[in-house]
C-alpha atoms as a PDB file:
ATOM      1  CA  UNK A   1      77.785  88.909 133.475  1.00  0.00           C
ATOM      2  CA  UNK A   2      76.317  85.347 134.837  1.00  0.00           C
ATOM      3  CA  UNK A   3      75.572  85.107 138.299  1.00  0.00           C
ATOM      4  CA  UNK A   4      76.829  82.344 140.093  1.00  0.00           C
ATOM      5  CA  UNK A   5      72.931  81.606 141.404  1.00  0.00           C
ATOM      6  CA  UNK A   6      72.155  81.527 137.285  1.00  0.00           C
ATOM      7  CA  UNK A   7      74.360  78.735 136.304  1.00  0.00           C
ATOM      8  CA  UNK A   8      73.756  75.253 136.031  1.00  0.00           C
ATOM      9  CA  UNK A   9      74.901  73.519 139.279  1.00  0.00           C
ATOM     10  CA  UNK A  10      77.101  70.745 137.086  1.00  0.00           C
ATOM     11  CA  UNK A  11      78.983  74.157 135.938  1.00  0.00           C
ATOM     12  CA  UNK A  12      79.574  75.612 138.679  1.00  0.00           C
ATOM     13  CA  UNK A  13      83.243  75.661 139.360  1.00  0.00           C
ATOM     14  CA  UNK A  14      83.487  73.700 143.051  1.00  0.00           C
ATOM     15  CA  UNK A  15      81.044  71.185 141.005  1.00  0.00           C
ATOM     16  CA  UNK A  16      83.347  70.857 138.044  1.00  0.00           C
ATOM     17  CA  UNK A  17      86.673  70.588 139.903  1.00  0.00           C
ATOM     18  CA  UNK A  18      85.083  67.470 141.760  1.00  0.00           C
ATOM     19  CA  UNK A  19      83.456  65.755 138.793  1.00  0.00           C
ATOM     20  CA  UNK A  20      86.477  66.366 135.990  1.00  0.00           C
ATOM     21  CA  UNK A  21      89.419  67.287 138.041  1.00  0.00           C
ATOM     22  CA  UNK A  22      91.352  70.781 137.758  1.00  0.00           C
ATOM     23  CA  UNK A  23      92.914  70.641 135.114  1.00  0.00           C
ATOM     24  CA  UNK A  24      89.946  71.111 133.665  1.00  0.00           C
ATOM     25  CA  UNK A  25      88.828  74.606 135.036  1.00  0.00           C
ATOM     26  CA  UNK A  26      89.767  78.428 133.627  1.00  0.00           C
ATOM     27  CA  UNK A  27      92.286  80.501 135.596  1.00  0.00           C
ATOM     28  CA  UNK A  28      88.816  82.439 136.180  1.00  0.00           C
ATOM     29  CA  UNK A  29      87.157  79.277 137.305  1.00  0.00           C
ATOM     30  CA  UNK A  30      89.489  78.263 139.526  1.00  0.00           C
ATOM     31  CA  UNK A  31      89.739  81.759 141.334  1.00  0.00           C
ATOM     32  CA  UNK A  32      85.502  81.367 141.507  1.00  0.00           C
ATOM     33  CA  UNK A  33      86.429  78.062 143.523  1.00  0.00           C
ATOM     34  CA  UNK A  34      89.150  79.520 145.858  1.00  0.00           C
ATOM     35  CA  UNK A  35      87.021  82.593 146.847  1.00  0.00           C
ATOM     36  CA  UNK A  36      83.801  80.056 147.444  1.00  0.00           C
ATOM     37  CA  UNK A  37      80.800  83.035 147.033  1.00  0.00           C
ATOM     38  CA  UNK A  38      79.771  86.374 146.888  1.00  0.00           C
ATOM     39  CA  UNK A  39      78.007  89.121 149.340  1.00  0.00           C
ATOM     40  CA  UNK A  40      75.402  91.568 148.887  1.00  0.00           C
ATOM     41  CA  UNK A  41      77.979  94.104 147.042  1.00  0.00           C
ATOM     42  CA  UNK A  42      79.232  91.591 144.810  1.00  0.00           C
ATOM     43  CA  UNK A  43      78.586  88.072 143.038  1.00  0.00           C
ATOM     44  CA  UNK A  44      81.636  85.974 143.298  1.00  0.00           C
ATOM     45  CA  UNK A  45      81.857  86.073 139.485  1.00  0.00           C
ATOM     46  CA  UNK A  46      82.809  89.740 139.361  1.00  0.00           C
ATOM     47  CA  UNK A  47      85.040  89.190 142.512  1.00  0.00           C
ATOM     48  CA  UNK A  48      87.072  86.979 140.873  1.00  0.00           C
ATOM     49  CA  UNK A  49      87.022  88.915 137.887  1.00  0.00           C
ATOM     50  CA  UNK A  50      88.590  91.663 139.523  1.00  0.00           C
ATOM     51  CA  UNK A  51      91.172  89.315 141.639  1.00  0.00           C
ATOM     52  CA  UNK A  52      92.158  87.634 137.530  1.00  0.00           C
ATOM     53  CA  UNK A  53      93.097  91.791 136.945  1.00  0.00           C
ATOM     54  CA  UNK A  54      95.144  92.214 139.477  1.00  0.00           C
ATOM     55  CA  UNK A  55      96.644  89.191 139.376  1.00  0.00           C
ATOM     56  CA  UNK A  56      97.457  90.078 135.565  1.00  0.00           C
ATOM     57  CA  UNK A  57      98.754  93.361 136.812  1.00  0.00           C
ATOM     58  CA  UNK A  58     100.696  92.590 139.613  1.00  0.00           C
ATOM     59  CA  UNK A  59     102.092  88.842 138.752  1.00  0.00           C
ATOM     60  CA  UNK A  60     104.394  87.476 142.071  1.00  0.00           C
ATOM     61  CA  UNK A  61     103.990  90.401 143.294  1.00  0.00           C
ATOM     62  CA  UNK A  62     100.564  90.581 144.472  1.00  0.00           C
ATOM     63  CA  UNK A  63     100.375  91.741 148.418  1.00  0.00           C
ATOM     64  CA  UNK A  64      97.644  91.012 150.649  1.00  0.00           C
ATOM     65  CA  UNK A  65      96.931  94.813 150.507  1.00  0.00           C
ATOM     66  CA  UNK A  66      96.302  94.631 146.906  1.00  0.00           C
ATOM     67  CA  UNK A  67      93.978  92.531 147.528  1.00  0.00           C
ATOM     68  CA  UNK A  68      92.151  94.458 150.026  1.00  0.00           C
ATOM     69  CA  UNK A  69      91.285  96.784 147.557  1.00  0.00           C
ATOM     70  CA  UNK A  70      88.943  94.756 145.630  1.00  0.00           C
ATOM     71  CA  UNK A  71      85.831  96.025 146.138  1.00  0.00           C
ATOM     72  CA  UNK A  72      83.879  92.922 148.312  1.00  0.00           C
ATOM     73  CA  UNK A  73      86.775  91.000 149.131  1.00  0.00           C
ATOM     74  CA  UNK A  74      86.993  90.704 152.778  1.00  0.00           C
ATOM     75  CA  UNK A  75      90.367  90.228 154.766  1.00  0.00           C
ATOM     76  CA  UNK A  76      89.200  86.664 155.897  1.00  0.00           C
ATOM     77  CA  UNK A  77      89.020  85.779 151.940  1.00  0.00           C
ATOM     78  CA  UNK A  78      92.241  87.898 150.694  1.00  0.00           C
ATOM     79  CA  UNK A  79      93.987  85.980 153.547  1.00  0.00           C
ATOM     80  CA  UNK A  80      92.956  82.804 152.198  1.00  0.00           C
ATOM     81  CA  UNK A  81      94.008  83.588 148.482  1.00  0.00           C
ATOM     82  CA  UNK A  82      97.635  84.784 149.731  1.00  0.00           C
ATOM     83  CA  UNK A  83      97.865  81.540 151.812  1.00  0.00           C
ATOM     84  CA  UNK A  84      97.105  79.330 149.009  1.00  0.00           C
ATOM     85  CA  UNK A  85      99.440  81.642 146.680  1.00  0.00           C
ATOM     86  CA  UNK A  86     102.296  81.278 148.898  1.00  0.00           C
ATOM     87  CA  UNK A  87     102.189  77.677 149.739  1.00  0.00           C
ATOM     88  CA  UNK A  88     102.431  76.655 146.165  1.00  0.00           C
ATOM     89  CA  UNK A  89     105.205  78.969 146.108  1.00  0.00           C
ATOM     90  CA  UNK A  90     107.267  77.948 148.379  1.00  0.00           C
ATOM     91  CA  UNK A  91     106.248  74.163 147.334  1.00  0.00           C
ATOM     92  CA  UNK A  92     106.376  74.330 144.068  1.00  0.00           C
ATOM     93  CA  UNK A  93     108.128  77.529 142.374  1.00  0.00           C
ATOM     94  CA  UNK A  94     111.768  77.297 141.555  1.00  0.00           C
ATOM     95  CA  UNK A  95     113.500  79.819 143.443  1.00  0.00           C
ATOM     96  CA  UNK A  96     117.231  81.389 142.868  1.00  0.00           C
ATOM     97  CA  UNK A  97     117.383  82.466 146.787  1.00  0.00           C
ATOM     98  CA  UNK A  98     119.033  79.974 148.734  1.00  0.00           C
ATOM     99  CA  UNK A  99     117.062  78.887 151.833  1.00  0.00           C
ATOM    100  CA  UNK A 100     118.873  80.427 155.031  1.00  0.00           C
ATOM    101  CA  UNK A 101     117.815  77.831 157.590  1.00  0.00           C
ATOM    102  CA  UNK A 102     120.829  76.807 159.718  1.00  0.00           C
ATOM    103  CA  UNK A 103     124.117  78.746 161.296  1.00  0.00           C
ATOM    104  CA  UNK A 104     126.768  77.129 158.064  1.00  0.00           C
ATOM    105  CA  UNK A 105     124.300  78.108 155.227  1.00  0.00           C
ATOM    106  CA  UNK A 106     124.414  81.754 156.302  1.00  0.00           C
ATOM    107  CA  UNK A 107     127.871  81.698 156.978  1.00  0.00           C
ATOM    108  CA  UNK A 108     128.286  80.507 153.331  1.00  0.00           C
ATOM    109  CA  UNK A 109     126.842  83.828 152.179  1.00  0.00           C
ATOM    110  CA  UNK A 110     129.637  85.469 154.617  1.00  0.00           C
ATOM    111  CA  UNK A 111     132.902  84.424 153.184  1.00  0.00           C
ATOM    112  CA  UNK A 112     133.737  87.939 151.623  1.00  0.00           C
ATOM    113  CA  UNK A 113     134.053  89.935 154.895  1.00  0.00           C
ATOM    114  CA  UNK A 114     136.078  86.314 156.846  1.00  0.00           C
ATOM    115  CA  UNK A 115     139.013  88.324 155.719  1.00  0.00           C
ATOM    116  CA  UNK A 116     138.699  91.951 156.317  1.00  0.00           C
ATOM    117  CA  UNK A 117     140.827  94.013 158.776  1.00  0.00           C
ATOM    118  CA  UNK A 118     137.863  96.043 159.740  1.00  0.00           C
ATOM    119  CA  UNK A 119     134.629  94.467 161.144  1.00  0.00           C
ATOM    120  CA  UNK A 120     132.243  94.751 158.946  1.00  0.00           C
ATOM    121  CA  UNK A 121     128.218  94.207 160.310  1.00  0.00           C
ATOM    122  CA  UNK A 122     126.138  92.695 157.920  1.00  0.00           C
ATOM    123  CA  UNK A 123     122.414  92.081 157.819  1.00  0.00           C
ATOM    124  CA  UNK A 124     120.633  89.056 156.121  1.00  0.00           C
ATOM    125  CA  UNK A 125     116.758  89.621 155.613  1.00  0.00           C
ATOM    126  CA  UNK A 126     114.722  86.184 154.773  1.00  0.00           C
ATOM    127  CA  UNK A 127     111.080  85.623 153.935  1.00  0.00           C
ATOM    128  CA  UNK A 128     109.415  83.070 155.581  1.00  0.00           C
ATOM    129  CA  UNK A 129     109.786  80.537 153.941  1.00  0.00           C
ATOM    130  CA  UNK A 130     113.897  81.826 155.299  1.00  0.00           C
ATOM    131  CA  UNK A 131     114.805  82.730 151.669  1.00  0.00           C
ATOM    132  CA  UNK A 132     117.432  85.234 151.119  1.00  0.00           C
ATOM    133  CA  UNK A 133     116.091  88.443 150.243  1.00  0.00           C
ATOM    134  CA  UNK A 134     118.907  89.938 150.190  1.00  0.00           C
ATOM    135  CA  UNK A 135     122.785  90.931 151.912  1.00  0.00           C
ATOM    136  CA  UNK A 136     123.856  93.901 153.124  1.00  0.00           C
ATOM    137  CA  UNK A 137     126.453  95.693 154.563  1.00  0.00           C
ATOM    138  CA  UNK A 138     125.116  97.963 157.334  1.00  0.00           C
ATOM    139  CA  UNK A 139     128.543  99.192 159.062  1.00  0.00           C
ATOM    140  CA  UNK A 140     132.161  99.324 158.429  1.00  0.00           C
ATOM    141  CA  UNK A 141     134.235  99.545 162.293  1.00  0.00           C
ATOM    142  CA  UNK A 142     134.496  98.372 165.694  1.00  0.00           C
ATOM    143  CA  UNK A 143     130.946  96.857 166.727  1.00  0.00           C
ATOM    144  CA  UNK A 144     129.334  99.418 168.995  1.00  0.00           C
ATOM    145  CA  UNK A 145     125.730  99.554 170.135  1.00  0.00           C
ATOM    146  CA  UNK A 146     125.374 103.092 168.992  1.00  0.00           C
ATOM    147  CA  UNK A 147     127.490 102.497 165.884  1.00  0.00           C
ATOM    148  CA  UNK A 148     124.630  99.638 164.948  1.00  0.00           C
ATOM    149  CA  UNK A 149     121.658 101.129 165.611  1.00  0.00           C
ATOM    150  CA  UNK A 150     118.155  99.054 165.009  1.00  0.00           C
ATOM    151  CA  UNK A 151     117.004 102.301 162.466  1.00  0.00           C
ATOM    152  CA  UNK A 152     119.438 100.834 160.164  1.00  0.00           C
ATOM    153  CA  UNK A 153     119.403  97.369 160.613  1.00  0.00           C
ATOM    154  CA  UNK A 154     115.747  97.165 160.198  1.00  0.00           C
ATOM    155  CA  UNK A 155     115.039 100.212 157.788  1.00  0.00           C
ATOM    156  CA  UNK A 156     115.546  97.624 154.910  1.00  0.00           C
ATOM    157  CA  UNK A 157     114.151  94.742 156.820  1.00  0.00           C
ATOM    158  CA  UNK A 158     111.093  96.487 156.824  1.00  0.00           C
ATOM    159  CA  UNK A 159     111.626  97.229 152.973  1.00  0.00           C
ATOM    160  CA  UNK A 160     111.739  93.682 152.364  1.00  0.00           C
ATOM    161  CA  UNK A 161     108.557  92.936 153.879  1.00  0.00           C
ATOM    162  CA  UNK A 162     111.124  90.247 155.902  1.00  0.00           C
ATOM    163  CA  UNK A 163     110.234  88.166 158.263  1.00  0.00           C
ATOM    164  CA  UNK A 164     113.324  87.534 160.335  1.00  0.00           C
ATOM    165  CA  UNK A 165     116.846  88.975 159.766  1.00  0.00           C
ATOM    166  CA  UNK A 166     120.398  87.128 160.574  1.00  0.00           C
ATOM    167  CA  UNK A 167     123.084  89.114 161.886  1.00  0.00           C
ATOM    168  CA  UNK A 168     126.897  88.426 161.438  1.00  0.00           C
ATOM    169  CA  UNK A 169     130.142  90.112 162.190  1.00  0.00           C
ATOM    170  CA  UNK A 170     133.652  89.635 161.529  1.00  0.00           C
ATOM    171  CA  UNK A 171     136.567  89.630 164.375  1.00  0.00           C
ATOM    172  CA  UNK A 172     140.086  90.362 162.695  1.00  0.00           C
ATOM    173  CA  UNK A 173     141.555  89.026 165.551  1.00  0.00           C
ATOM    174  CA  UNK A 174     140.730  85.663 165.276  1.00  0.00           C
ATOM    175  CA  UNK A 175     138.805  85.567 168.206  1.00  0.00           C
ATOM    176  CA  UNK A 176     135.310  83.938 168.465  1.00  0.00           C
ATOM    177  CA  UNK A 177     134.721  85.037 172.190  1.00  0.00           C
ATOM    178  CA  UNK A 178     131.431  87.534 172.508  1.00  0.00           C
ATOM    179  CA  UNK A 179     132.395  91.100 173.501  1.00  0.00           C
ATOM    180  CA  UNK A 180     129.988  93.216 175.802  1.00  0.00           C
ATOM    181  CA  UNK A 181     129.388  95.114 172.621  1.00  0.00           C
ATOM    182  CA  UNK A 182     128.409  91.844 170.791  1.00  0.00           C
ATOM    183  CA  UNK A 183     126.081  91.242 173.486  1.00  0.00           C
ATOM    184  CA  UNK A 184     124.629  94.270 173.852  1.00  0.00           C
ATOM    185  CA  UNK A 185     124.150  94.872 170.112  1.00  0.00           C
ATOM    186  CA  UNK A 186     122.398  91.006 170.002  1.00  0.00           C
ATOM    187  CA  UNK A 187     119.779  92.181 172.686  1.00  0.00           C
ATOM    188  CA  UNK A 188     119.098  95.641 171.212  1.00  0.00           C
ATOM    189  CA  UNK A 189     118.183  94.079 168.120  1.00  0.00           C
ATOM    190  CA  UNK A 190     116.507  91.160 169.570  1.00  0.00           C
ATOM    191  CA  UNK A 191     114.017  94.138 171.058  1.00  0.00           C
ATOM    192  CA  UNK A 192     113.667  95.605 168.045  1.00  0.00           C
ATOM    193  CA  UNK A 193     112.702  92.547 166.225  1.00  0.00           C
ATOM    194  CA  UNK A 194     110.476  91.642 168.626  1.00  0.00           C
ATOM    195  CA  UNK A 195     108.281  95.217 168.216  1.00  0.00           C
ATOM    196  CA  UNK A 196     108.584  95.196 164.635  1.00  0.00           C
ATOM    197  CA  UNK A 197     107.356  91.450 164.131  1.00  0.00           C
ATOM    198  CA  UNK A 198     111.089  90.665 162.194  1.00  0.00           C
ATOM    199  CA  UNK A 199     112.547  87.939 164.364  1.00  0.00           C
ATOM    200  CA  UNK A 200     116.338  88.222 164.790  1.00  0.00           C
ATOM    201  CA  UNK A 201     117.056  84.771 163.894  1.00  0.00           C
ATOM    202  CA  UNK A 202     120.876  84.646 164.889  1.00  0.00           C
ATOM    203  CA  UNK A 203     123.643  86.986 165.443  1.00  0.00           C
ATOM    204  CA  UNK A 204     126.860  84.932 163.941  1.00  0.00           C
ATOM    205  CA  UNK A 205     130.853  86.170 164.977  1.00  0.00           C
ATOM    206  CA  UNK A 206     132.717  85.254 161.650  1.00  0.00           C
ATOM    207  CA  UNK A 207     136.792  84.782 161.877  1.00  0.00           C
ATOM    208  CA  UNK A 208     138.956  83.490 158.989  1.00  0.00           C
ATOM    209  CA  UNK A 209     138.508  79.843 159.561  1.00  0.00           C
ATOM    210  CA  UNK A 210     135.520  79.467 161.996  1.00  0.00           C
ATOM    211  CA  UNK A 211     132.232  80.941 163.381  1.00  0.00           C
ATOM    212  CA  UNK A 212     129.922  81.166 166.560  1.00  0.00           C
ATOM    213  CA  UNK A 213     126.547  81.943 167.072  1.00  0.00           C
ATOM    214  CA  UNK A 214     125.665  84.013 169.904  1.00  0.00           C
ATOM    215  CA  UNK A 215     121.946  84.144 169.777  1.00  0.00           C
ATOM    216  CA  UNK A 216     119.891  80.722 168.270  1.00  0.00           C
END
């Protein structure tokens, strides 16, 4: 394998990027770029040699932690790489998830409990980029803050890898006033969020025609 100290400087990929643009640079090429150099373990040829693997092997799913485990790769430089990953992601890649960034686009996600007779507490987990990850029902009753309980609401959060949550309830009633429960629940998971690093982004009361927020 070529070191990068061996190759001609108008070859090197930082050198080639500048004078021909890059399109014209490898997948490999353009990971030598990103990563800048080597260390005494490794040249940053095999480095990004091993990152092209994983990247093979793992696809979108790649985690930071994955690429810990190259041998040579430093957190500052797998930080980088994941950066640059997911800001052409959330630029650039066409995503399915709807973007969650306002009180009516997660009550659009809602509509199917607007109409139950029982309250049903449902959890939204977003990225953070706030796409939907994904809905779910976490209890079926009268809100209580031991019948909501931040184990569950954050068990899957945590799944997720999410980086905020949105809350939302239902009120048969019709009623869109906050109970002491509703309250009580909104700063028991507002707690939670904040030692678990998932921000509770809103806690939304739901009736058949309208909604209030009672946390952003």
């Amino acid at each position: 394998m070529t070191r990068m100290q061996n190759t001609r400087p108008e070859l090197r990929p930082r050198e080639k990027l500048q004078a021909k643009g890059a399109p014209s640079l490898s997948d490999y090429e353009l990971l030598m770029a990103i990563i800048g150099s080597g260390n005494a373990q490794a040249d940053v040829t095999k480095i990004a040699r091993d990152v092209q693997k994983l990247l093979k092997d793992k696809g979108s799913e790649l985690t930071h932690e994955d690429l810990l485990a190259v041998k040579s790769l430093g957190p500052a430089k797998a930080t980088q790489i994941m950066a640059g990953f997911e800001l052409w992601r959330r630029q650039f890649e066409v995503s399915e998830r709807p973007i969650i960034d306002s009180p009516e686009k997660a009550v659009g996600q809602l509509a199917d409990i607007r109409d139950k007779k029982q309250e049903y507490f449902v959890c939204l987990t977003l990225d953070g980029a706030n796409r939907l990850i994904a809905k779910r029902i976490i209890t079926i009753g009268t809100l209580t803050s031991s019948l909501v309980h931040p184990r569950e609401v954050f068990a899957d959060a945590i799944t997720d890898r999410a980086a905020s949550i949105i809350v939302a309830h239902n009120h048969p009633s019709g009623n869109l006033v906050a109970s002491e429960a509703d309250d009580a629940v909104s700063e028991i998971l507002m707690d939670a969020g904040d030692l678990l690093d998932i921000r509770l982004r809103d806690h939304i009361i739901l009736t058949r025609s309208n909604y209030r927020s009672i946390v952003s």
